[in-house]
C-alpha atoms as a PDB file:
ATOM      1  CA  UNK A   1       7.134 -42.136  23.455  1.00  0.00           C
ATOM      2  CA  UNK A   2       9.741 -42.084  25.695  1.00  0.00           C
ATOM      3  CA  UNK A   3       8.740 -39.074  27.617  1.00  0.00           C
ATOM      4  CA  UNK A   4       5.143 -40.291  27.766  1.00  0.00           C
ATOM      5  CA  UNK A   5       6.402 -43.047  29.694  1.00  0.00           C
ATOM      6  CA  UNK A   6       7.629 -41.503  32.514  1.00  0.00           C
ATOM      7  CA  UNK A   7       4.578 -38.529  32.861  1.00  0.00           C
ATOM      8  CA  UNK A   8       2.632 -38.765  35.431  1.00  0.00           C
ATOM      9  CA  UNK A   9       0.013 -37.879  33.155  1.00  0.00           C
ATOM     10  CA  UNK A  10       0.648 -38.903  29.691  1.00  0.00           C
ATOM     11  CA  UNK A  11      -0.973 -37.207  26.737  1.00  0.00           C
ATOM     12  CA  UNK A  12      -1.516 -40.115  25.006  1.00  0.00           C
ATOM     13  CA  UNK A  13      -2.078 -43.159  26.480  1.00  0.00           C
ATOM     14  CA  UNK A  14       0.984 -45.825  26.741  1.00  0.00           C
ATOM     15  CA  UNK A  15      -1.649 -48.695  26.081  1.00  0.00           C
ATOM     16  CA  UNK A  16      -2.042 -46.722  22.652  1.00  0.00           C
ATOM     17  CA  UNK A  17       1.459 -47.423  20.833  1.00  0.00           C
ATOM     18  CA  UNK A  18       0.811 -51.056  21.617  1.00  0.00           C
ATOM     19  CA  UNK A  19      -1.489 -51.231  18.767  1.00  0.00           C
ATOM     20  CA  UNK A  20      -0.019 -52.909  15.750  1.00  0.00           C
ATOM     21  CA  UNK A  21      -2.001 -50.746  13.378  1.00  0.00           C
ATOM     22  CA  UNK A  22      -1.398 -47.525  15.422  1.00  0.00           C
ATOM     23  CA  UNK A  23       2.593 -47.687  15.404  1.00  0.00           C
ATOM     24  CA  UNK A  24       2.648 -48.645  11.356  1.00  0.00           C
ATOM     25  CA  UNK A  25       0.250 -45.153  11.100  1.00  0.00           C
ATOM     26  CA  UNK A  26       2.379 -42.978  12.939  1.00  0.00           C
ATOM     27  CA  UNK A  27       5.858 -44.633  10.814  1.00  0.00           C
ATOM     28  CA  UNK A  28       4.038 -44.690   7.770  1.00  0.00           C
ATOM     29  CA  UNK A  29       2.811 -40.855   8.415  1.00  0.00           C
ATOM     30  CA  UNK A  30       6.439 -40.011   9.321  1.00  0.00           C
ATOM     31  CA  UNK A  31       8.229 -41.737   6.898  1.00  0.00           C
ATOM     32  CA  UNK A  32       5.992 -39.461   4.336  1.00  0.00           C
ATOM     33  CA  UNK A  33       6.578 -36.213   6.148  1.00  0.00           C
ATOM     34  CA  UNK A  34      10.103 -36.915   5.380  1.00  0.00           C
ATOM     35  CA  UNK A  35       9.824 -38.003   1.949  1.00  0.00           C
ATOM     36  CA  UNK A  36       7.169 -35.054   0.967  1.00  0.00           C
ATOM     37  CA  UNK A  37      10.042 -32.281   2.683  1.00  0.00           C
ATOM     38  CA  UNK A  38      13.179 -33.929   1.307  1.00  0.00           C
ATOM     39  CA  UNK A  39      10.777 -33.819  -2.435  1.00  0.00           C
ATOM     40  CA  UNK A  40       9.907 -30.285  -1.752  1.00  0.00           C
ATOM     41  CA  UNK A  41      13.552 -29.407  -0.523  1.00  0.00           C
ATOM     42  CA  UNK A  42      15.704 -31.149  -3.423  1.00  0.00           C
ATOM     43  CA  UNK A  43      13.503 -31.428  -5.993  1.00  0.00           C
ATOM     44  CA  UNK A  44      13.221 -27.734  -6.526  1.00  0.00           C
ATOM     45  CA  UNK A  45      17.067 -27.729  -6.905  1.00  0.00           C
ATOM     46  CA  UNK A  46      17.148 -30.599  -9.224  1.00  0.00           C
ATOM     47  CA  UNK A  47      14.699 -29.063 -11.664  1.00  0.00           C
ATOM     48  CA  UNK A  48      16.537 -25.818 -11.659  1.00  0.00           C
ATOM     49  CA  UNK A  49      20.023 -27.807 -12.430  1.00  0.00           C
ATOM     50  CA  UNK A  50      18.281 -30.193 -15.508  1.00  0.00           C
ATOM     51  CA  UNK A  51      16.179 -26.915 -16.856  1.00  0.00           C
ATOM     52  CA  UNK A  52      20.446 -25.057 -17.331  1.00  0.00           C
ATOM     53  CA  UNK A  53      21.245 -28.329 -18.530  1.00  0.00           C
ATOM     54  CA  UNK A  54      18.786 -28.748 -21.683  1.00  0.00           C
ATOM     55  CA  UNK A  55      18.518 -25.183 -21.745  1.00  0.00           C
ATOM     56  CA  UNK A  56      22.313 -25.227 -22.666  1.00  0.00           C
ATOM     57  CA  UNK A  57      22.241 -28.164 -24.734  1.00  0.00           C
ATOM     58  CA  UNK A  58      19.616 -26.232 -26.785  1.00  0.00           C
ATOM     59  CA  UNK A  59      21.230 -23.513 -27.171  1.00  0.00           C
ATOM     60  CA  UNK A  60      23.498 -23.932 -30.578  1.00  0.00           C
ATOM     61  CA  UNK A  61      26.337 -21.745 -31.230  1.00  0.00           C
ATOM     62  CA  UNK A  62      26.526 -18.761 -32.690  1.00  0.00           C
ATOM     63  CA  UNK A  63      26.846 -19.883 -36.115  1.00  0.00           C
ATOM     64  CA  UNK A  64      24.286 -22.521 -36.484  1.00  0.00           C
ATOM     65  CA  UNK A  65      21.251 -20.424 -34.482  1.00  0.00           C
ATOM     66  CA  UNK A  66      18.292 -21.186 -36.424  1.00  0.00           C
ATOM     67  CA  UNK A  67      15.950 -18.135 -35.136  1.00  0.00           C
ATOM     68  CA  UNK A  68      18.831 -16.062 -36.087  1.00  0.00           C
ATOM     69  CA  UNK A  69      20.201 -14.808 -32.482  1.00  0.00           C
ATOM     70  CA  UNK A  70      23.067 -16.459 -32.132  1.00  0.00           C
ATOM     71  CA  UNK A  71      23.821 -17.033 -28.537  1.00  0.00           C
ATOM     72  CA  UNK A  72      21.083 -14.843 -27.443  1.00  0.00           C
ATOM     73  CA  UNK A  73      17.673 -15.695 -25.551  1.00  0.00           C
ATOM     74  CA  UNK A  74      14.668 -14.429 -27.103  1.00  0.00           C
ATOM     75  CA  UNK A  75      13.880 -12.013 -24.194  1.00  0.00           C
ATOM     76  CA  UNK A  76      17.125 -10.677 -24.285  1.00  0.00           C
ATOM     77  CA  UNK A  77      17.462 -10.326 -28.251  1.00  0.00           C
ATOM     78  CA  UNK A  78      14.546  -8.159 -27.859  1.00  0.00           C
ATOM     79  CA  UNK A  79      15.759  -6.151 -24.667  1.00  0.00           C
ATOM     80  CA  UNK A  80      19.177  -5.497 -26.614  1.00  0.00           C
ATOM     81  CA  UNK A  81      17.145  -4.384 -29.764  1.00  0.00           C
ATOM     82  CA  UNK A  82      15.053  -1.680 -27.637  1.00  0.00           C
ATOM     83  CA  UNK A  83      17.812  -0.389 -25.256  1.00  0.00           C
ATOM     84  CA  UNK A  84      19.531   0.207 -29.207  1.00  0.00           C
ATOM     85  CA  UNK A  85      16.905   1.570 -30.634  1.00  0.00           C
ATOM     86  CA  UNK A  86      15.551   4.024 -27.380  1.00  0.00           C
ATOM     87  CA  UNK A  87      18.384   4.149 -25.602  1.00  0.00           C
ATOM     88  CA  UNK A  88      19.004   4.115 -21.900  1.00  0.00           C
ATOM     89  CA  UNK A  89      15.907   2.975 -20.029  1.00  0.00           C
ATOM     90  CA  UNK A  90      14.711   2.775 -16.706  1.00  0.00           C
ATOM     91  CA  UNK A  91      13.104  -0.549 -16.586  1.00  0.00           C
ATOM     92  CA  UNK A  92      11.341   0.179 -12.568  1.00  0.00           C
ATOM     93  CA  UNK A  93      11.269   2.506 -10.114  1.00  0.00           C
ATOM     94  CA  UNK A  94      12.827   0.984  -7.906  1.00  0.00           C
ATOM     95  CA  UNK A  95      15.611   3.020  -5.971  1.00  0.00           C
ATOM     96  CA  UNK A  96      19.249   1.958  -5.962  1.00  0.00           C
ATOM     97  CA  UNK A  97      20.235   1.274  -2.065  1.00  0.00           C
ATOM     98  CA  UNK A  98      23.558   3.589  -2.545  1.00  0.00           C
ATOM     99  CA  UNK A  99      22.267   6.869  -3.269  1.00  0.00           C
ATOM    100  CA  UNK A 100      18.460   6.591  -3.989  1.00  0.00           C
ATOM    101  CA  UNK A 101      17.876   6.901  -7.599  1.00  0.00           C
ATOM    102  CA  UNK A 102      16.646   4.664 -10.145  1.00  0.00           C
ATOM    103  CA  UNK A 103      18.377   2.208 -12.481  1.00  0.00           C
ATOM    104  CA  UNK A 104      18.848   3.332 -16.098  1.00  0.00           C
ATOM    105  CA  UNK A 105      19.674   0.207 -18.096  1.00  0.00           C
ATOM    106  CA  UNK A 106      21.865   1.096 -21.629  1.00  0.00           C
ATOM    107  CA  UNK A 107      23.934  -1.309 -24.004  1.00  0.00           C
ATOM    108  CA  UNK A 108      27.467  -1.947 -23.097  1.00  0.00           C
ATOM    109  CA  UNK A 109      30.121  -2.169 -25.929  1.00  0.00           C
ATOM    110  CA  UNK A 110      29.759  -6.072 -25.333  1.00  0.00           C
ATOM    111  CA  UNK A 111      25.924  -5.869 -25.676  1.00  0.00           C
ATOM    112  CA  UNK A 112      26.042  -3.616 -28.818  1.00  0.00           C
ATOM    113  CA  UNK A 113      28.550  -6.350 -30.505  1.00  0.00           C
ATOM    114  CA  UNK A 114      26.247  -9.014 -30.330  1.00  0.00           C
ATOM    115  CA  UNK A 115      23.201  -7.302 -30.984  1.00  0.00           C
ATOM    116  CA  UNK A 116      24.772  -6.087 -34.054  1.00  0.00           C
ATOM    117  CA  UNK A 117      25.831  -9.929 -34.866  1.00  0.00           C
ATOM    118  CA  UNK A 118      22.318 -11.145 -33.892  1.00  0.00           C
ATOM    119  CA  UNK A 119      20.594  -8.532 -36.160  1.00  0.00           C
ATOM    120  CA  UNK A 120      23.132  -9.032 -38.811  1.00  0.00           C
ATOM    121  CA  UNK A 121      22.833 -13.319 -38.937  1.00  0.00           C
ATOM    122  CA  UNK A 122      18.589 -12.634 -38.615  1.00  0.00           C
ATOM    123  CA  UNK A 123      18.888  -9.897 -41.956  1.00  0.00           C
ATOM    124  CA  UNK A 124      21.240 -12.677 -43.677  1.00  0.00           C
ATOM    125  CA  UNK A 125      18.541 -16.176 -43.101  1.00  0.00           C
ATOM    126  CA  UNK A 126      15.824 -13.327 -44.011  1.00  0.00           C
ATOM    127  CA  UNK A 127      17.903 -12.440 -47.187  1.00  0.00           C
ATOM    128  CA  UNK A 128      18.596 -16.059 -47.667  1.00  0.00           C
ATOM    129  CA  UNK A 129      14.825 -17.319 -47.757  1.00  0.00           C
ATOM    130  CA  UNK A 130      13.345 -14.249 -49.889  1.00  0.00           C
ATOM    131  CA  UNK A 131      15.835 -14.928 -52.769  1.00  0.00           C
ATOM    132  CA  UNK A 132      13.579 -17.637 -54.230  1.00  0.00           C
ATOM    133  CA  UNK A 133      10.185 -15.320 -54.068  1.00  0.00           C
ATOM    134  CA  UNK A 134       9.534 -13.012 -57.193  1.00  0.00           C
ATOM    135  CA  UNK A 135      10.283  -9.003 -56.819  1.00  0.00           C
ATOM    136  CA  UNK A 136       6.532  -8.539 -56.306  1.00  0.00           C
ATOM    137  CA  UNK A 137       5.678 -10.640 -53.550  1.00  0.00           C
ATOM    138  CA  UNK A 138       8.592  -9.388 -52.202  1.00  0.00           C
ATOM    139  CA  UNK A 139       6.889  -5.748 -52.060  1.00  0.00           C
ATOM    140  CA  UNK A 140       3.748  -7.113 -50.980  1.00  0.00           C
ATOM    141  CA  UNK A 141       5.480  -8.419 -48.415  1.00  0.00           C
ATOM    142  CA  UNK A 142       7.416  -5.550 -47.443  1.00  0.00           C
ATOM    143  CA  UNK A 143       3.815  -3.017 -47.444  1.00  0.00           C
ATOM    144  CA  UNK A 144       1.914  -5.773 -45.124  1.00  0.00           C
ATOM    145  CA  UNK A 145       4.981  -5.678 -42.747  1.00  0.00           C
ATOM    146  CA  UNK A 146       5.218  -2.029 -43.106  1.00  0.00           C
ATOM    147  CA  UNK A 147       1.111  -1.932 -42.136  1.00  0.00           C
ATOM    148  CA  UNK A 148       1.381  -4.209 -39.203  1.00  0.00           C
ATOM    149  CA  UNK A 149       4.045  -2.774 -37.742  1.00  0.00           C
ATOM    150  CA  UNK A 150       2.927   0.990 -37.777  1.00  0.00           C
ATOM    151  CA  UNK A 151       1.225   2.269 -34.489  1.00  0.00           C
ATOM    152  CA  UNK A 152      -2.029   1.081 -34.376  1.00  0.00           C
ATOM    153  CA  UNK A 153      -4.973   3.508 -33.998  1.00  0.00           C
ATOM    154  CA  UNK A 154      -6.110   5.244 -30.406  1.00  0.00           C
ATOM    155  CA  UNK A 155      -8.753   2.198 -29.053  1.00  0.00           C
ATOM    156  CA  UNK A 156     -12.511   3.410 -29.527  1.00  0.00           C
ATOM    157  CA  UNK A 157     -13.832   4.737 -26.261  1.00  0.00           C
ATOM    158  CA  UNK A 158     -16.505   1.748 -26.229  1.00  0.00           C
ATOM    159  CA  UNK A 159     -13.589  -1.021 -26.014  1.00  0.00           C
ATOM    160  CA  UNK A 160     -11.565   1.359 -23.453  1.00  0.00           C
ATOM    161  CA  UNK A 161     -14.399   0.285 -21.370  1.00  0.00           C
ATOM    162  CA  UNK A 162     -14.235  -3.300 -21.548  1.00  0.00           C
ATOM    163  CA  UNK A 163     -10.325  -3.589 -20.906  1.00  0.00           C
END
């Protein structure tokens, strides 16, 4: 405003921010540009803070874990469990900056620990809730898990298509 008051040529007409109903527009249109950046800006950061926040107040202790990893995330019980069971693995191919190769990811001594207590609290609730359930259901059990879990047959060359 200030500059177009002293052009010789304004861009926009002086006359213009006269208008009642023009200056409450252009207040009302920056008072919202400020509001929508300072949302986008902070809010972003405020989520990320309350999502650690319940995120930790979720999280029980070790002892009283009911889905049997105590202290552990789900994604990394089962990162833990396949680094144990494969061995080191290199999760991309992405080259370290140093020297060029790739990352190889493996358990430290730390990471085997609570694996092993993770695996060890899951076998114990497991043990816990099948001591109630007869010997036979038990087996059936057992066989169903042992079918699921097998590697599934090579995919027909008809549904290779579709995927």
């Amino acid at each position: 405003m200030l500059v177009e008051r002293k052009a010789a040529e304004p861009v926009l007409p002086v006359w213009l921010f006269r208008n009642r109903t023009v200056v409450l527009a252009i207040t009302a249109g920056l008072v919202i540009g400020v509001g929508l950046y300072a949302c986008s800006t902070f809010l972003s950061q405020y989520f990320q803070l309350a999502r650690r926040k319940v995120a930790a107040r979720r999280d029980p202790g070790p002892a009283d874990d009911p889905r049997g990893r105590p202290g552990l995330d789900a994604a990394a019980y089962g990162l833990l469990a396949h680094l144990a069971d494969h061995g080191p693995q290199r999760p991309s191919d992405l080259p370290d900056a140093e020297d060029g190769r790739a990352h190889r990811l493996a358990l430290t001594g730390e990471g085997r620990r609570r694996l092993a207590e993770a695996r060890d609290s899951r076998r114990g609730r497991l043990r816990d809730h099948l001591a109630s359930w007869p010997d036979d259901d038990v087996r059936m059990l057992a066989s169903l898990l042992a079918r699921f879990n097998a590697v599934p047959p090579a995919v027909p060359a008809r549904d290779a298509e579709k995927a």
